[in-house]
C-alpha atoms as a PDB file:
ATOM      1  CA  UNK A   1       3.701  -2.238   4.374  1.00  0.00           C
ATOM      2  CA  UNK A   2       6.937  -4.227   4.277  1.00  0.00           C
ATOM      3  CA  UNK A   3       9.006  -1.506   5.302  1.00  0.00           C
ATOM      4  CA  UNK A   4       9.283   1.384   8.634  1.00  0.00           C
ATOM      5  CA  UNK A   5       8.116   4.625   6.894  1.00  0.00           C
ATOM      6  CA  UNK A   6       7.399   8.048   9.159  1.00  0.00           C
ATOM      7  CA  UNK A   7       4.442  10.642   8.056  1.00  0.00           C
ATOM      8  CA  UNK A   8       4.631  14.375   9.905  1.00  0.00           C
ATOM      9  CA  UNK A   9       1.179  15.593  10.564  1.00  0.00           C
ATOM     10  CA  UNK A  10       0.410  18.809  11.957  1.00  0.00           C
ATOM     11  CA  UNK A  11      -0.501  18.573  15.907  1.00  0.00           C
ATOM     12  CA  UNK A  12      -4.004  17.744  16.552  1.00  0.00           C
ATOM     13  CA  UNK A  13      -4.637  16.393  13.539  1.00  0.00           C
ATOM     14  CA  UNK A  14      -6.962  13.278  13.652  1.00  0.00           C
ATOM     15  CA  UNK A  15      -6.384  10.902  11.289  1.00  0.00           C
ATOM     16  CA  UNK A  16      -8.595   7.982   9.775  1.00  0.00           C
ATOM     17  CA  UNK A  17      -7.480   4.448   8.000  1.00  0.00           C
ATOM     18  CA  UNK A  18      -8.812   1.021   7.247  1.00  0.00           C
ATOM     19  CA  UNK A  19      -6.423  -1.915   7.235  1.00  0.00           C
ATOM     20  CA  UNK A  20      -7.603  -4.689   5.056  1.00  0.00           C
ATOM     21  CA  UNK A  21      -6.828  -8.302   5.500  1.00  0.00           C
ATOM     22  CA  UNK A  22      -4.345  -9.649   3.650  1.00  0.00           C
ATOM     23  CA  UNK A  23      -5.877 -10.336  -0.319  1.00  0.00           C
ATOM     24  CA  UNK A  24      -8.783  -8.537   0.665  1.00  0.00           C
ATOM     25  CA  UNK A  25      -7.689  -4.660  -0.586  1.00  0.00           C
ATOM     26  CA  UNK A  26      -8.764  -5.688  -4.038  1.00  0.00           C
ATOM     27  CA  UNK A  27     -12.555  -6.587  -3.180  1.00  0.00           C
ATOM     28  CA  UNK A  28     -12.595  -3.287  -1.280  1.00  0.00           C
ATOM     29  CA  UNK A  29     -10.705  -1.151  -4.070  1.00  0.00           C
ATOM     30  CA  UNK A  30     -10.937  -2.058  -7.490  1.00  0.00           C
ATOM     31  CA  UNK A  31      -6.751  -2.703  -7.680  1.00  0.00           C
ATOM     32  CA  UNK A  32      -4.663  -5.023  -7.909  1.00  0.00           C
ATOM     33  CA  UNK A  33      -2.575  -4.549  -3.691  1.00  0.00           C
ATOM     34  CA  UNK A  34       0.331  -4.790  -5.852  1.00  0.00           C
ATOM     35  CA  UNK A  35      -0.087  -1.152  -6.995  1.00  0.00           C
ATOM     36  CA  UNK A  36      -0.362  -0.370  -3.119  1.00  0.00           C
ATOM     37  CA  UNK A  37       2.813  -2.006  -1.784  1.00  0.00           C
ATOM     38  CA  UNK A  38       4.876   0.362   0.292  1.00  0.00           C
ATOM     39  CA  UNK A  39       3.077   3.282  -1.301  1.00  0.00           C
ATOM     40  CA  UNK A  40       0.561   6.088   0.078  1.00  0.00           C
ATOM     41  CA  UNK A  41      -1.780   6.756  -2.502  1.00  0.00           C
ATOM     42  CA  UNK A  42      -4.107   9.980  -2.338  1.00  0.00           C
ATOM     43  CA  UNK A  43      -7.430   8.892  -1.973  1.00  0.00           C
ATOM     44  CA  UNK A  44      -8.705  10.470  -5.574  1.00  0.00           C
ATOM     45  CA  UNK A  45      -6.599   8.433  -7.115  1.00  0.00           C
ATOM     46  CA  UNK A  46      -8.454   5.357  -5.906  1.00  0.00           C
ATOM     47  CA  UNK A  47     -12.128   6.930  -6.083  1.00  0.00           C
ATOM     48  CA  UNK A  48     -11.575  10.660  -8.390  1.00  0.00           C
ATOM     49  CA  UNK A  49     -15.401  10.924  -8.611  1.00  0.00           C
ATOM     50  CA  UNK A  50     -16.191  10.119  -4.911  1.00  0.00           C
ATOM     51  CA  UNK A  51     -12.784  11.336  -3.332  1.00  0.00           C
ATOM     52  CA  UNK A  52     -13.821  15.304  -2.615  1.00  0.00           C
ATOM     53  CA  UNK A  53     -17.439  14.540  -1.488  1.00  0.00           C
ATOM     54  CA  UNK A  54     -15.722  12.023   1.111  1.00  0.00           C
ATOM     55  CA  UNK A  55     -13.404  13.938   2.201  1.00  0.00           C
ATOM     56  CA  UNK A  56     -15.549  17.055   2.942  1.00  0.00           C
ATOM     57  CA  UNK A  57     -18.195  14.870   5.215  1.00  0.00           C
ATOM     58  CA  UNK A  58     -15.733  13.204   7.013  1.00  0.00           C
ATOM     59  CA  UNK A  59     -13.535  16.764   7.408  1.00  0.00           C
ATOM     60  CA  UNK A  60     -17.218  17.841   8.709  1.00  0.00           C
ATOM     61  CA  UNK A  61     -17.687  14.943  10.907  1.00  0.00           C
ATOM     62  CA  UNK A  62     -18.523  15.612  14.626  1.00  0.00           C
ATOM     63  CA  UNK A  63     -15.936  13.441  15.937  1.00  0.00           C
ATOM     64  CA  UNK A  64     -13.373  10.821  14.684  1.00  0.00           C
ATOM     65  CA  UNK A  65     -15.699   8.464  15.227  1.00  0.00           C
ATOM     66  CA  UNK A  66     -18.507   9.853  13.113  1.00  0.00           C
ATOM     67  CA  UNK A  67     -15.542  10.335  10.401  1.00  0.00           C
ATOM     68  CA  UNK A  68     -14.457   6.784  10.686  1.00  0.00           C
ATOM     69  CA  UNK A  69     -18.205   5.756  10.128  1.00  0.00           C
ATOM     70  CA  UNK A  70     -18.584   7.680   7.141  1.00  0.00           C
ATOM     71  CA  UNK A  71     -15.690   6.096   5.329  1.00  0.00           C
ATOM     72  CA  UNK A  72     -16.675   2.198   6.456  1.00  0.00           C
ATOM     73  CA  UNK A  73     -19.908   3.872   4.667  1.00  0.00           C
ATOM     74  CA  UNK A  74     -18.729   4.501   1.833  1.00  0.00           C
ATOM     75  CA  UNK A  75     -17.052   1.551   0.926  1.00  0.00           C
ATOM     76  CA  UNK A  76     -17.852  -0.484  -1.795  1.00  0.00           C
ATOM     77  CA  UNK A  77     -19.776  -3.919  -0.830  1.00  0.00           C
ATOM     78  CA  UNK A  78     -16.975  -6.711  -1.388  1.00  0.00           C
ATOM     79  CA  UNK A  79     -17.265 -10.007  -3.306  1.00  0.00           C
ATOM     80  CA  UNK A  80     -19.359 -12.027  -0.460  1.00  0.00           C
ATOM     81  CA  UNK A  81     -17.613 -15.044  -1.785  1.00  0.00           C
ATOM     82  CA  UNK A  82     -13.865 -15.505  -1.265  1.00  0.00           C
ATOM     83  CA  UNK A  83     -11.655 -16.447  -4.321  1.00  0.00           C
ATOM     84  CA  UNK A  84      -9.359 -19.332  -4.017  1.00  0.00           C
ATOM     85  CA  UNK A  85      -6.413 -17.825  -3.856  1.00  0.00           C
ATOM     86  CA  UNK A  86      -8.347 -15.335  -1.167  1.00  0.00           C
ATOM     87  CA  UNK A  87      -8.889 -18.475   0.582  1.00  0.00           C
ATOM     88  CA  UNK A  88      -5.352 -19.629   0.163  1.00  0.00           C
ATOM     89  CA  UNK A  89      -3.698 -16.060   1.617  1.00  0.00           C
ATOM     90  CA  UNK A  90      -6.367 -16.200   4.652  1.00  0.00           C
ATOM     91  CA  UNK A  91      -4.866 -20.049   5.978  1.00  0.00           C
ATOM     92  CA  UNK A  92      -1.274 -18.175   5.622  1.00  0.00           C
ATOM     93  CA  UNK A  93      -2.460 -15.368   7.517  1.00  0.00           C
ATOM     94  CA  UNK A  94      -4.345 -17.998  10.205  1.00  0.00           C
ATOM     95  CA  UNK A  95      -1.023 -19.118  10.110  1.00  0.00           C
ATOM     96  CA  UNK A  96       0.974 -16.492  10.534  1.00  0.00           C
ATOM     97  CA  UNK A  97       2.989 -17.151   7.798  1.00  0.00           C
ATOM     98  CA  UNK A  98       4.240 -20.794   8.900  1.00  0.00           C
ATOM     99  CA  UNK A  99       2.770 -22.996   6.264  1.00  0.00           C
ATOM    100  CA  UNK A 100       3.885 -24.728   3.254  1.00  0.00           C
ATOM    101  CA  UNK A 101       3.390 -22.940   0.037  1.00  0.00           C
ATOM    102  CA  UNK A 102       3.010 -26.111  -1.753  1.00  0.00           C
ATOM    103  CA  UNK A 103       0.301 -26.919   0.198  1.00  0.00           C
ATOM    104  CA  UNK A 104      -1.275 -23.166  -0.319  1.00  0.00           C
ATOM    105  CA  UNK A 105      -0.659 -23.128  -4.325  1.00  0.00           C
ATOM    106  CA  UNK A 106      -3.255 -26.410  -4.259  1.00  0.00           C
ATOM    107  CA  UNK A 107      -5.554 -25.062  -2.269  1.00  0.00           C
ATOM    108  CA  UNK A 108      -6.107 -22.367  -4.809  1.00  0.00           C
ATOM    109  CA  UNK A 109      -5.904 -25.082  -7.251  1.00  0.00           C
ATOM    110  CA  UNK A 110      -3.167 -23.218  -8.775  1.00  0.00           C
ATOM    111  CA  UNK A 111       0.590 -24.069  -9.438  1.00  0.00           C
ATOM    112  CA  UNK A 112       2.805 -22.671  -7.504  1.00  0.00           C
ATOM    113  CA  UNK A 113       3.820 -20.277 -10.430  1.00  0.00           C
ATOM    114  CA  UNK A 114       0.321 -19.023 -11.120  1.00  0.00           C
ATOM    115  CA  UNK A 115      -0.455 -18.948  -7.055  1.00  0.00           C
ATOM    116  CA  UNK A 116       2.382 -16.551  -6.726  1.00  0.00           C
ATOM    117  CA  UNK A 117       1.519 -14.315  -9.426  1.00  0.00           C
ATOM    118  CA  UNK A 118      -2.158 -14.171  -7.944  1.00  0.00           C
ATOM    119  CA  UNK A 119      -1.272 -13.615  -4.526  1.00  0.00           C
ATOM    120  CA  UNK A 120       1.164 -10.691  -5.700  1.00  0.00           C
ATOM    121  CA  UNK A 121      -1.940  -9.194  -7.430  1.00  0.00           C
ATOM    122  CA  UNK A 122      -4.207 -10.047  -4.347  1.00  0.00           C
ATOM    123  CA  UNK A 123      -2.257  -8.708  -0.990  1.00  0.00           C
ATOM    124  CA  UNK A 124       0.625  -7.036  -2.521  1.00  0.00           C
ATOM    125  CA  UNK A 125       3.282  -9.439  -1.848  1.00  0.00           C
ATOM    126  CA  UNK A 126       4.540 -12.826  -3.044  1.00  0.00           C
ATOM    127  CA  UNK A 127       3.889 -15.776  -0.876  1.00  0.00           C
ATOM    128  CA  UNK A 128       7.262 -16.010   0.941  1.00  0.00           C
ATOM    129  CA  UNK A 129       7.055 -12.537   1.603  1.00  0.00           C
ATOM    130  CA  UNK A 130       3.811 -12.548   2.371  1.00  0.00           C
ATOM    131  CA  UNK A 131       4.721 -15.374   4.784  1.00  0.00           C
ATOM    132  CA  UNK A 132       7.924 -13.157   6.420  1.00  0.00           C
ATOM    133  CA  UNK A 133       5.538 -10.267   7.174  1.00  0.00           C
ATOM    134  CA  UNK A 134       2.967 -12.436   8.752  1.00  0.00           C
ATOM    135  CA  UNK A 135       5.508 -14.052  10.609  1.00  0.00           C
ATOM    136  CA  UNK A 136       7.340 -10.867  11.726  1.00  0.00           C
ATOM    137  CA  UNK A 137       3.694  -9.303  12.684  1.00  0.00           C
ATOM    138  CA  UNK A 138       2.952 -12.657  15.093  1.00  0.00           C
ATOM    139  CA  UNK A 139       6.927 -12.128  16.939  1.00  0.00           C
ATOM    140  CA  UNK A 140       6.172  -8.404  17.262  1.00  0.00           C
ATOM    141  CA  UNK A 141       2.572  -9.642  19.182  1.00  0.00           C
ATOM    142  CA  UNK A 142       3.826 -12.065  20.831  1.00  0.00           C
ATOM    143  CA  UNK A 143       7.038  -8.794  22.020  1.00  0.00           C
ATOM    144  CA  UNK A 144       4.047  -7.051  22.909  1.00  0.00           C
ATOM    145  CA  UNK A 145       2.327  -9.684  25.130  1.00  0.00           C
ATOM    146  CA  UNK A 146       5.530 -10.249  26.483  1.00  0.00           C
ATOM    147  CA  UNK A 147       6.795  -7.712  29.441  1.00  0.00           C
ATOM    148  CA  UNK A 148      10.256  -9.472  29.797  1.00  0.00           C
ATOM    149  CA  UNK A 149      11.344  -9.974  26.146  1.00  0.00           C
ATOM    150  CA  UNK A 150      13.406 -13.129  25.269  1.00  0.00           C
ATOM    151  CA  UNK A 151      13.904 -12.630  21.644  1.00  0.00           C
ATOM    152  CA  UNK A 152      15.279 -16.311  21.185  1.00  0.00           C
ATOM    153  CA  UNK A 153      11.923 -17.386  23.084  1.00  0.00           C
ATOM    154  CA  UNK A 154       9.939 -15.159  20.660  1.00  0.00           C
ATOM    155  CA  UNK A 155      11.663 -16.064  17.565  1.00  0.00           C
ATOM    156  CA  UNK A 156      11.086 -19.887  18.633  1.00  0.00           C
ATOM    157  CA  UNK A 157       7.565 -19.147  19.368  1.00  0.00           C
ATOM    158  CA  UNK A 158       7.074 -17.418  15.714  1.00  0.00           C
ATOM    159  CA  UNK A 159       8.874 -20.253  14.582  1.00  0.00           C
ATOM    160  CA  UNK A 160      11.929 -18.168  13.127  1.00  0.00           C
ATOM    161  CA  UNK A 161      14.593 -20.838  12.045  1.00  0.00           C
ATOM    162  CA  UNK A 162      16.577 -19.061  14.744  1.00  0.00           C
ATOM    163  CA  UNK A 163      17.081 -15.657  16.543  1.00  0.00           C
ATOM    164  CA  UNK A 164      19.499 -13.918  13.998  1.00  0.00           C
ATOM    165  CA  UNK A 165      16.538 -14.382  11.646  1.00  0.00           C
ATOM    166  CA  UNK A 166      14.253 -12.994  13.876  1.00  0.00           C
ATOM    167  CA  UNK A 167      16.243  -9.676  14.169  1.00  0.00           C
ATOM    168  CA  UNK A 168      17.281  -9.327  10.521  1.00  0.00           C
ATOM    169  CA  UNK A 169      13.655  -9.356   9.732  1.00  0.00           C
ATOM    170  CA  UNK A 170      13.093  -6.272  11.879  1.00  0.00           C
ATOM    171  CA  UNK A 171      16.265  -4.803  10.332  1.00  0.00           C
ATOM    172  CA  UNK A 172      14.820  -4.851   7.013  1.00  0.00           C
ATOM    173  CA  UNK A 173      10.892  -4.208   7.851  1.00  0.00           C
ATOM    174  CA  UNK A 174      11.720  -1.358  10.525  1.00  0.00           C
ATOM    175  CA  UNK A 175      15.215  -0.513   9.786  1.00  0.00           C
ATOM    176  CA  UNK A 176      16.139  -1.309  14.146  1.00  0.00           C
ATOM    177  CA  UNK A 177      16.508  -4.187  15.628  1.00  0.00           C
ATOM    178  CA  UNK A 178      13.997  -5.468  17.938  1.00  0.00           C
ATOM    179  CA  UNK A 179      15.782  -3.949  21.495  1.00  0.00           C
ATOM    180  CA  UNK A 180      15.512  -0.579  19.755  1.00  0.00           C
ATOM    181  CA  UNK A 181      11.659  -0.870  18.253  1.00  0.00           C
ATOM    182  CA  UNK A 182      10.250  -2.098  21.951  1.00  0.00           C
ATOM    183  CA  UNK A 183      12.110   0.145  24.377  1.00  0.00           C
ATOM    184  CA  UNK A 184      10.683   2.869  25.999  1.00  0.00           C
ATOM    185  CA  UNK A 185      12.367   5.727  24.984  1.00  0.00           C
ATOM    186  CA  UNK A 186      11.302   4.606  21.386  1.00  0.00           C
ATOM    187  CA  UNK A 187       8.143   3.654  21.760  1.00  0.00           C
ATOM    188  CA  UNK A 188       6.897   7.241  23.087  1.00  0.00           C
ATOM    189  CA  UNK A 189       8.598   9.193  20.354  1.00  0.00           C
ATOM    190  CA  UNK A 190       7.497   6.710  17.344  1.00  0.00           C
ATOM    191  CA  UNK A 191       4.559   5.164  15.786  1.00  0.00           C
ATOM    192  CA  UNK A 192       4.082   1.490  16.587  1.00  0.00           C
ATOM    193  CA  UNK A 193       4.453  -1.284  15.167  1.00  0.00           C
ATOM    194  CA  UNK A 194       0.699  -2.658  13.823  1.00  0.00           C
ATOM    195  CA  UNK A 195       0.388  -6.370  14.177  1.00  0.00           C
END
């Protein structure tokens, strides 16, 4: 997800996800990510045959762990072999986003041009956004970790070019900026940030 969005369930509801590494969706769900980005997609659209039978056991679970066991269950086995541009989009993510694409795009054995169509089909996002978001998910860690928060510390530490970057990139991915995401009073009343 590149950008804040809200969901209103009905109290008590349990609810049940997988969160794929980045390029890895695809193994696990027959699309290309880029038909994912930013979107929530019923589950019978990715798997119509399989998506009512699933459902119904894991609706029938005993607990939300039994539930979360059935899905991991049920998902298809992945490509035990990474592809190169798999490979590529896990050193960004080791990374967290502070690498040189260059660098990336030959590690794939790709040019750059081909390396960012590929990685837009494999997690979703071109490689320099791919980079922001893995660089945005490492400052709001490192927030986390961090009980006295010095954003120009942080942003340093993510390696941010400088503060103001630091905060428009949780403008844009969370719509606040960072004060406003890790205070208190917003933190009980919202969902958090995954990192």
């Amino acid at each position: 997800m590149t950008r804040e969005q809200r969901f209103q369930y009905p109290e008590g509801a349990h609810l049940t996800a997988i969160r794929f590494r980045p390029g890895m969706a695809k193994n696990f769900l027959g699309i290309s990510a880029a038909e994912l980005t930013d979107a929530s997609v019923p589950l019978e659209n990715l798997w119509p045959r399989r998506a009512r039978q699933l459902t119904r056991q894991m609706d029938d679970a005993s607990s939300i762990q039994a539930a979360m066991q059935i899905l991991f269950d049920n998902l298809p086995a992945p490509n035990a072999l990474l592809t190169p541009t798999q490979r590529a989009v896990e050193a960004l993510t080791i990374a967290n986003g502070n690498a040189d694409l260059d660098v990336a795009a030959r590690q794939a054995n790709l040019s750059g041009r081909q390396f960012r169509r590929r990685c837009l089909e494999e997690s979703g996002l071109t490689p320099k956004r791919l980079c922001r978001v893995l660089r945005f998910r490492h400052a709001c860690r490192l927030a986390r970790q961090n009980n006295y928060r010095n954003w120009s510390a942080i942003a340093m530490e993510a390696e941010y070019f400088d503060q103001s970057h630091l905060i428009r990139d949780f403008q844009e991915f969370t719509g606040h900026p960072p004060m406003a995401v890790f205070s208190n009073t917003r933190a009980q009343g919202s969902a958090s940030i995954e990192a």
